[in-house]
C-alpha atoms as a PDB file:
ATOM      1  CA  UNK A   1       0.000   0.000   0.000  1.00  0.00           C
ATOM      2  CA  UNK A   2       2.723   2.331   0.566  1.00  0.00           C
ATOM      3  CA  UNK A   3       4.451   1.650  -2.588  1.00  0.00           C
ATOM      4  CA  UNK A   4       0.684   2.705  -4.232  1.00  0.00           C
ATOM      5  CA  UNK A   5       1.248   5.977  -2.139  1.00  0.00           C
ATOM      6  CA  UNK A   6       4.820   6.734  -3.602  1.00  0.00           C
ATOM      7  CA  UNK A   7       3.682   6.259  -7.653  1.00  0.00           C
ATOM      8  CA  UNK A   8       1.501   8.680  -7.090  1.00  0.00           C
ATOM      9  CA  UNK A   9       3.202  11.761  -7.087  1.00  0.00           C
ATOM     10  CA  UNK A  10       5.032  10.975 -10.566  1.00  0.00           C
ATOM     11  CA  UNK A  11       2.432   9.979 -12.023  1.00  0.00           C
ATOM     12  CA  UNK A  12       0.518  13.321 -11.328  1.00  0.00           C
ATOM     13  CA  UNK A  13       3.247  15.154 -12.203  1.00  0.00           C
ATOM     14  CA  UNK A  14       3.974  13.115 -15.376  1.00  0.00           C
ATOM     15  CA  UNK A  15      -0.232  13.648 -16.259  1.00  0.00           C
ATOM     16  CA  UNK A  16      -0.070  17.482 -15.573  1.00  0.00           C
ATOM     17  CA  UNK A  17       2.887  17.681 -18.007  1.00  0.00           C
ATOM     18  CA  UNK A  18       1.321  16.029 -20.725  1.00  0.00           C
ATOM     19  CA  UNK A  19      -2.226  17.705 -20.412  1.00  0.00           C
ATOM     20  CA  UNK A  20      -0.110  21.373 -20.353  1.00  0.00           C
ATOM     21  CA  UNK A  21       1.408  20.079 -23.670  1.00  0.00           C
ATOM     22  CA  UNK A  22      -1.904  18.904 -25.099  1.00  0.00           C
ATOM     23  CA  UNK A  23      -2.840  22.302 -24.146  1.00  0.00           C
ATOM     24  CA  UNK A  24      -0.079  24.300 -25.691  1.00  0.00           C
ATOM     25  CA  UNK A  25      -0.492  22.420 -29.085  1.00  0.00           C
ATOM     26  CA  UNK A  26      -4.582  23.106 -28.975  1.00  0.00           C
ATOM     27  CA  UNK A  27      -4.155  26.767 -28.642  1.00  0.00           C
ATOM     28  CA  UNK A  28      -1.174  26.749 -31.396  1.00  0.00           C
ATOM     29  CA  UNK A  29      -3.672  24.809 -33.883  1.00  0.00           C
ATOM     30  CA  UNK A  30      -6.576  26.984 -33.366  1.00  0.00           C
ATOM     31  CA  UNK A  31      -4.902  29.870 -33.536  1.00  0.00           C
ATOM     32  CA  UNK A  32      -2.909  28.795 -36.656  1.00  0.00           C
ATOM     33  CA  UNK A  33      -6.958  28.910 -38.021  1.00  0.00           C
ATOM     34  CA  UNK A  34      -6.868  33.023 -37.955  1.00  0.00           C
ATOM     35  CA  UNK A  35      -4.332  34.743 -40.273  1.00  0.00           C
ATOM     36  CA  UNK A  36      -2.518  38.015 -38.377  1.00  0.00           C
ATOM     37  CA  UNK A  37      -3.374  40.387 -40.701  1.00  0.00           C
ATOM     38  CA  UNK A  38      -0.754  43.837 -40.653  1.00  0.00           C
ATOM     39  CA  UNK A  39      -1.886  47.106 -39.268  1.00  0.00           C
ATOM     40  CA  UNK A  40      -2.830  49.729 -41.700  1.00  0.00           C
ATOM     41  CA  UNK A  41      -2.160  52.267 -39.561  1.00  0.00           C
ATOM     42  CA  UNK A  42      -1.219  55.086 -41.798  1.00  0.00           C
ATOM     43  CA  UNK A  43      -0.946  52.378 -45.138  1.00  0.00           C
ATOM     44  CA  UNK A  44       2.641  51.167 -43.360  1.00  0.00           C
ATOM     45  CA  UNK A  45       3.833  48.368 -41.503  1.00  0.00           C
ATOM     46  CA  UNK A  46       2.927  49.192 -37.925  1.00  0.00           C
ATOM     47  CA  UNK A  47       7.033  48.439 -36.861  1.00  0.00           C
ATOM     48  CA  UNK A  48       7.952  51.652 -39.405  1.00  0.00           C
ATOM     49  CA  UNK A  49       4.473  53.574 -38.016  1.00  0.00           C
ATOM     50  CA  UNK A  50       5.787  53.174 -34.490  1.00  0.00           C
ATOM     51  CA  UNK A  51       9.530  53.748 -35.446  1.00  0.00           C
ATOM     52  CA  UNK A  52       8.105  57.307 -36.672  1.00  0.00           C
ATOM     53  CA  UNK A  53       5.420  58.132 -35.367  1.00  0.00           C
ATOM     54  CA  UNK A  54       6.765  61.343 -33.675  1.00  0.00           C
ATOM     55  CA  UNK A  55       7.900  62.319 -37.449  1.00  0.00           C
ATOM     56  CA  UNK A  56       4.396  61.418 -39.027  1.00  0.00           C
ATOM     57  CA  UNK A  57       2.634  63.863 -36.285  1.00  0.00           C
ATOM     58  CA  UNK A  58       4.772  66.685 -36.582  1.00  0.00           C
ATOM     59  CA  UNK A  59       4.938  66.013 -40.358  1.00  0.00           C
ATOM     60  CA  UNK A  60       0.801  66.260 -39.739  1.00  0.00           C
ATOM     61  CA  UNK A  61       1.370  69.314 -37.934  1.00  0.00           C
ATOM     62  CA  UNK A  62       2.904  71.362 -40.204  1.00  0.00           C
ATOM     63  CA  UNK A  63       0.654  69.869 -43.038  1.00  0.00           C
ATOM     64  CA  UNK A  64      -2.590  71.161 -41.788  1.00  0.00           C
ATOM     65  CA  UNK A  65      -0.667  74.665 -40.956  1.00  0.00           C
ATOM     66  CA  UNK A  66      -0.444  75.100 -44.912  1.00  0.00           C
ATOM     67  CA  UNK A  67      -2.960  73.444 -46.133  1.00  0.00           C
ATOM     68  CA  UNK A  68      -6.693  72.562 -45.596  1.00  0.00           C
ATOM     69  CA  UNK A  69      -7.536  68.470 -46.515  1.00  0.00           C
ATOM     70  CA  UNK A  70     -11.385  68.250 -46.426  1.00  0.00           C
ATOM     71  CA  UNK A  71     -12.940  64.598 -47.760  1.00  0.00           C
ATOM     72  CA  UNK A  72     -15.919  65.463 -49.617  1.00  0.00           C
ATOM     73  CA  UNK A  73     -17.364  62.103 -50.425  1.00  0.00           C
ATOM     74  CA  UNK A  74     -20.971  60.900 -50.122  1.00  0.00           C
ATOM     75  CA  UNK A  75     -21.380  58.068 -47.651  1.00  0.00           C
ATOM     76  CA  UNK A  76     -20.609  55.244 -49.053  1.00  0.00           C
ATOM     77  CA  UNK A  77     -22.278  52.342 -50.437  1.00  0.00           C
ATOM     78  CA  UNK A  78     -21.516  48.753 -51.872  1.00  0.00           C
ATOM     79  CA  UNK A  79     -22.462  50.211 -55.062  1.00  0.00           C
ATOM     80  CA  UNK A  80     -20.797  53.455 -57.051  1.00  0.00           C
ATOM     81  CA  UNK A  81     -18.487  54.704 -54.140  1.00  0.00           C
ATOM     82  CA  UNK A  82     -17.151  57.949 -55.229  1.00  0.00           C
ATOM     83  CA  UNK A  83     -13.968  59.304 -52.951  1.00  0.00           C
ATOM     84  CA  UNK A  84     -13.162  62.824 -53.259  1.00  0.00           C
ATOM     85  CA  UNK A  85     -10.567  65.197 -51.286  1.00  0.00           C
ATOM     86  CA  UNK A  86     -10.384  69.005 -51.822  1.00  0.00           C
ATOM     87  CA  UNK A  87      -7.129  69.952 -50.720  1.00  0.00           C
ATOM     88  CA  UNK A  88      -6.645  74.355 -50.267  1.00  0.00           C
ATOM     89  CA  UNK A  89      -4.479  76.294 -48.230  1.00  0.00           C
ATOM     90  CA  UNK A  90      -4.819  77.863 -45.260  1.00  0.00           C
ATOM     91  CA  UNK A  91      -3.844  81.699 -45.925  1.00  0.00           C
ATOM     92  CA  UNK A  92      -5.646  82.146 -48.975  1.00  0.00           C
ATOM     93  CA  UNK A  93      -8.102  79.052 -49.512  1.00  0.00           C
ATOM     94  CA  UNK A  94      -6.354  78.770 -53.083  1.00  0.00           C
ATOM     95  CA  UNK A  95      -6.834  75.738 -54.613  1.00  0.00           C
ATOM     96  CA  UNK A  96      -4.073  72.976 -54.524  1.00  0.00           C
ATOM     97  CA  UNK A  97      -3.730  70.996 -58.274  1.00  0.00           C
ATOM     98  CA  UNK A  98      -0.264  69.487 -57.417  1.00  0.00           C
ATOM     99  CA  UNK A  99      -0.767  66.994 -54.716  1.00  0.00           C
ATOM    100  CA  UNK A 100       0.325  63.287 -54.938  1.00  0.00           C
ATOM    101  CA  UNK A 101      -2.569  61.133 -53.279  1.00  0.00           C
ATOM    102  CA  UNK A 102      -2.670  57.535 -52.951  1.00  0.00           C
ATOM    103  CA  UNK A 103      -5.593  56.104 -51.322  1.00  0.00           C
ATOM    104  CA  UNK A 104      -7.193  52.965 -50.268  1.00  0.00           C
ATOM    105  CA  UNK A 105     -10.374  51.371 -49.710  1.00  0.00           C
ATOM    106  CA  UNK A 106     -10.042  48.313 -47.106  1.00  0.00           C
ATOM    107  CA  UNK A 107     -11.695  45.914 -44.085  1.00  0.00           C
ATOM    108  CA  UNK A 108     -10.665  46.765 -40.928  1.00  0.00           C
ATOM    109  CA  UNK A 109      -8.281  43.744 -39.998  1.00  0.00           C
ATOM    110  CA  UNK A 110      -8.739  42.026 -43.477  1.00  0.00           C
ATOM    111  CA  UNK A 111      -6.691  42.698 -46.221  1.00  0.00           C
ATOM    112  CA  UNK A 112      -7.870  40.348 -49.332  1.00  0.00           C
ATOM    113  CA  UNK A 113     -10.805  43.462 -49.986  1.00  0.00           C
ATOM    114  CA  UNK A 114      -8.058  45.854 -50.418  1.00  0.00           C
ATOM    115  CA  UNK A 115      -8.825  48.315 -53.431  1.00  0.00           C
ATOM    116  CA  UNK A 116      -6.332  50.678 -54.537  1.00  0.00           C
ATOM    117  CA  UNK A 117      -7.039  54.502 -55.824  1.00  0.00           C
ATOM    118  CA  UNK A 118      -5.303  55.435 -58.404  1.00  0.00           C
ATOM    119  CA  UNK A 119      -4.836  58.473 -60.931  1.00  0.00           C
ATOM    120  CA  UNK A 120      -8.019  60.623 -59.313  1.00  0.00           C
ATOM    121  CA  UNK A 121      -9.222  63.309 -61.943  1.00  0.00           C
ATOM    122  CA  UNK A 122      -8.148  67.079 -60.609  1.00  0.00           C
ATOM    123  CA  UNK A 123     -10.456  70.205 -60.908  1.00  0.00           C
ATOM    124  CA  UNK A 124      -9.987  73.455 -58.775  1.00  0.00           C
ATOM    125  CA  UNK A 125      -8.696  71.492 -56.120  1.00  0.00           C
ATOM    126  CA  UNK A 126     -10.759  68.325 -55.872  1.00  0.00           C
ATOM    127  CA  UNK A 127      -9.548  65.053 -56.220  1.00  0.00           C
ATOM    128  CA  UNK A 128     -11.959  62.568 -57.242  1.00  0.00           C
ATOM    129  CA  UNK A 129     -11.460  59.262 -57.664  1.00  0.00           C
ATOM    130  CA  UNK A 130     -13.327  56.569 -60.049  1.00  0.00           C
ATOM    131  CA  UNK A 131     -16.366  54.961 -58.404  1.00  0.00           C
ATOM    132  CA  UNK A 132     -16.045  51.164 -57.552  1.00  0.00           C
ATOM    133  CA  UNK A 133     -18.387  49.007 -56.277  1.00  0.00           C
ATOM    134  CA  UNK A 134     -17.443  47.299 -52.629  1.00  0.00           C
ATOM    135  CA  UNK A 135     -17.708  43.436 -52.744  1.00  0.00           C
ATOM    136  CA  UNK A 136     -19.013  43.284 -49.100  1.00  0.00           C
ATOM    137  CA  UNK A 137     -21.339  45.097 -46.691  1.00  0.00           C
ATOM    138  CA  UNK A 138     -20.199  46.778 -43.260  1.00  0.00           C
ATOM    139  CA  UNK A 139     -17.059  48.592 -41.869  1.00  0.00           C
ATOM    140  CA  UNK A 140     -14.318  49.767 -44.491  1.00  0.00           C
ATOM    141  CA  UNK A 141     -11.516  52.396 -43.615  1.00  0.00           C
ATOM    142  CA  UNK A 142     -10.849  54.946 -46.057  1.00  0.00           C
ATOM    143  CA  UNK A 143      -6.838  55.217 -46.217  1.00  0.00           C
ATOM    144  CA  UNK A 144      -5.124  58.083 -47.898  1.00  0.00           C
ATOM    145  CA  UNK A 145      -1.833  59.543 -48.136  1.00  0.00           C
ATOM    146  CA  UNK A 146      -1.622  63.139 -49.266  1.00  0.00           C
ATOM    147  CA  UNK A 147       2.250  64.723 -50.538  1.00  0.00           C
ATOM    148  CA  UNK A 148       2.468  68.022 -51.429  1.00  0.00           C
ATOM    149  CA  UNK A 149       6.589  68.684 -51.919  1.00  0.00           C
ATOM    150  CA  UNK A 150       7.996  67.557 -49.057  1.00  0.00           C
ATOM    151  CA  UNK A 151       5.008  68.013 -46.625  1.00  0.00           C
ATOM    152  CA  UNK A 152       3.248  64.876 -45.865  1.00  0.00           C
ATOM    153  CA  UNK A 153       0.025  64.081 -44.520  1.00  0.00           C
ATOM    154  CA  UNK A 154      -2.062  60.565 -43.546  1.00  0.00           C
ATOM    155  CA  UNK A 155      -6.013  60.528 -44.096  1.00  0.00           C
ATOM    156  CA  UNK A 156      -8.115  57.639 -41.633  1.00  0.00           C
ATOM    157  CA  UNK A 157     -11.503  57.604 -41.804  1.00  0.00           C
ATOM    158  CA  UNK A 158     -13.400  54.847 -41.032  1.00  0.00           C
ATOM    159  CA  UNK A 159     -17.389  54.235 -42.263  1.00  0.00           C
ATOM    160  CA  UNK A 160     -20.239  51.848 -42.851  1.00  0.00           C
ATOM    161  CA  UNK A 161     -22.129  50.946 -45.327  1.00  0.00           C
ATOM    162  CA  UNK A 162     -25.092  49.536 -43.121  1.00  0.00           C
ATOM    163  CA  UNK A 163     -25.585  52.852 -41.579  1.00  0.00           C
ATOM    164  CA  UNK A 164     -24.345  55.810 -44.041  1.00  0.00           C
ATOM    165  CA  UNK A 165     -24.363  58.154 -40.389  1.00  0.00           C
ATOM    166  CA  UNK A 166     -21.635  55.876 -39.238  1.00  0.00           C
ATOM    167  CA  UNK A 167     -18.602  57.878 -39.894  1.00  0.00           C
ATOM    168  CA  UNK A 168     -15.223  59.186 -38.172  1.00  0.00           C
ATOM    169  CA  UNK A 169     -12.481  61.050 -38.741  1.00  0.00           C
END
């Protein structure tokens, strides 16, 4: 009976070991079932966002000193979404024709929906974009990155197209 008593102890132990390993591989395996998808914070890596972020804010800064970014779309919609910027500056309200801007259209956390601006047509300082039709309903973040020489600016807005009063800067 004693020698029942002794076993035991290593046997537990031995048990414990082996269910915290049956454990470990479980949460490995289900987790290996959801991709990590990259931040989109600002349309970069979120290692070279953190790295510098105290440049892209000041760089922000002295953006919206000289110049006035204003998005102008509609709400948008799985069908015909239009985006448009108006870019002017801030002494005079002229309008700004010479601005690079490369936006995107994308999920929050999903990347495979990602739809790429390109070439928008300029007219007294709007940008617009040609319309595209979203392949899903719900939350999509508007991305944009607006250069103007060397002043550089980063555009988030986020919206839904359940509820077209769903919308923030």
């Amino acid at each position: 009976m004693k020698k029942d008593k002794a076993l035991r102890w290593p046997y537990g132990i031995a048990l414990s070991f082996l269910g915290v390993i049956a454990l470990i591989y479980f949460t490995v395996m289900e987790t290996m079932k959801y991709p990590v998808e990259s931040s989109d914070m600002n349309m970069q890596n979120y290692h070279v966002y953190d790295k510098n972020a105290n440049d892209i804010i000041l760089k922000k800064l002295d953006f919206d000193k000289k110049y006035k970014l204003t998005f102008i779309s509609r709400p948008i919609s799985t069908k015909e979404t239009k985006i448009e910027y108006k870019i002017v500056t801030t002494k005079d309200a002229q309008a700004v024709n010479t601005a690079e801007i490369k936006a995107v259209i994308t999920r929050p956390d999903e990347h495979k929906y990602d739809i790429n601006l390109e070439n928008p047509q300029i007219k007294e300082g709007v940008y617009s974009f040609k319309s595209v039709t979203l392949p899903k309903e719900g939350r999509w973040n508007i991305l944009a990155s607006v250069k103007i020489g060397d002043d550089l600016r980063y555009l988030n807005l986020k919206a839904d197209t359940r509820n077209p009063n769903t919308f923030e800067y």
